[in-house]
Protein backbone atom coordinates (compact mmCIF):
# COMPACT_ATOMS: atom_id res chain seq x y z
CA UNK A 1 47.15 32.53 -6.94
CA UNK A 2 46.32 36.03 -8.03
CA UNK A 3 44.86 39.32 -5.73
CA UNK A 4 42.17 39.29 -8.36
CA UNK A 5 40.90 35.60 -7.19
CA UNK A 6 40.92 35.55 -3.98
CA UNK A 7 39.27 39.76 -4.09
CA UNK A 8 36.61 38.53 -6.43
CA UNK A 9 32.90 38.27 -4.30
CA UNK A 10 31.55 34.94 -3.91
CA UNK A 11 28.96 34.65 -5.94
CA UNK A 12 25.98 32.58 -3.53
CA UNK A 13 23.87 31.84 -6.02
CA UNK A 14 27.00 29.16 -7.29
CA UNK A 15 26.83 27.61 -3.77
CA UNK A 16 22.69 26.94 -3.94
CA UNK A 17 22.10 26.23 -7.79
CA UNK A 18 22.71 22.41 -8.40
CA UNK A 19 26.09 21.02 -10.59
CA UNK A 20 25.40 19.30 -12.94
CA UNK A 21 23.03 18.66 -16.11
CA UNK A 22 19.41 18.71 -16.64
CA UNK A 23 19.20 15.40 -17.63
CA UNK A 24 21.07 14.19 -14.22
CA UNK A 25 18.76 16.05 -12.11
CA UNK A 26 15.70 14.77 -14.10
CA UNK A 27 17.64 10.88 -12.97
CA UNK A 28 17.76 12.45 -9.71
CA UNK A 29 14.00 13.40 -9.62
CA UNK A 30 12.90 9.98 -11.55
CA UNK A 31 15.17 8.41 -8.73
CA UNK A 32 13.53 9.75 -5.67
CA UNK A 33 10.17 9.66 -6.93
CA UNK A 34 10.77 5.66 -7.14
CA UNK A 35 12.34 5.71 -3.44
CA UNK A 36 8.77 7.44 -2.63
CA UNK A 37 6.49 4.90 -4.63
CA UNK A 38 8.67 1.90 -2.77
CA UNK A 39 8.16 3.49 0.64
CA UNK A 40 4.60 4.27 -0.10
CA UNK A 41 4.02 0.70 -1.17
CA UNK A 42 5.72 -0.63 1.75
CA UNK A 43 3.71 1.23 4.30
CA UNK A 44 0.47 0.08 2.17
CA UNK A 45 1.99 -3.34 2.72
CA UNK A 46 2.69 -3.17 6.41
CA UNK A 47 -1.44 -1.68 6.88
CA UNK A 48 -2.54 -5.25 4.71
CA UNK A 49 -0.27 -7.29 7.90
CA UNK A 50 -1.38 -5.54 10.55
CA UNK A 51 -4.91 -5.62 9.57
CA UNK A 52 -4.21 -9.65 8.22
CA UNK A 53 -3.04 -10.01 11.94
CA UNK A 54 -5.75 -8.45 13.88
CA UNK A 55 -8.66 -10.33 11.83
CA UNK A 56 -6.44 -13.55 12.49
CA UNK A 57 -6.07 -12.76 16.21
CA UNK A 58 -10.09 -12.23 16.34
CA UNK A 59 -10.61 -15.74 14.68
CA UNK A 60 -8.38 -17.27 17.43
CA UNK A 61 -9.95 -15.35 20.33
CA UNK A 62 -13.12 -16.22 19.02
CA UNK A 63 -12.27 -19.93 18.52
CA UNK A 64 -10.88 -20.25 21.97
CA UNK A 65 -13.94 -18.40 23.54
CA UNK A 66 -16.48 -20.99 21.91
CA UNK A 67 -13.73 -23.93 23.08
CA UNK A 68 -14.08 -22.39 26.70
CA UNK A 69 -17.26 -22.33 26.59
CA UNK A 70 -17.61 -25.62 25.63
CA UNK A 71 -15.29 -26.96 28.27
CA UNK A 72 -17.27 -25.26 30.84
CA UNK A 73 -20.82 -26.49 29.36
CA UNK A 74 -19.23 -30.26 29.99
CA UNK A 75 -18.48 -29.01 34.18
């Protein structure tokens, strides 16, 4: 180790700019964009079941309203 390493200023801008080649960061962009698409689609796909399961749950409250009704018609 030599006085003129360890004097030397550190230079921040090496500590924030990213290691590594253009064409791995463009991977690394291409990457996450995918991991946003996915999550996107899987929220989109979680709305469709929710909304699947509240239009089911109103056919089967409305199916057991008409049955009660009927019950109670035959009282």
């Amino acid at each position: 180790m030599t006085w003129e390493l360890i004097d030397q200023p550190t230079n921040h801008l090496n500590l924030v700019a990213p290691k590594g080649s253009k064409t791995m960061l463009l991977y690394e962009n291409l990457a996450r964009e995918r991991m946003r698409e996915a999550e996107q689609d899987a929220s989109e796909q979680r709305l469709v079941r929710r909304l699947n399961s509240a239009r089911r749950w109103q056919r089967l409250s409305a199916w057991v309203e008409r049955r009660a009704k009927r019950a109670q018609d035959l009282l």
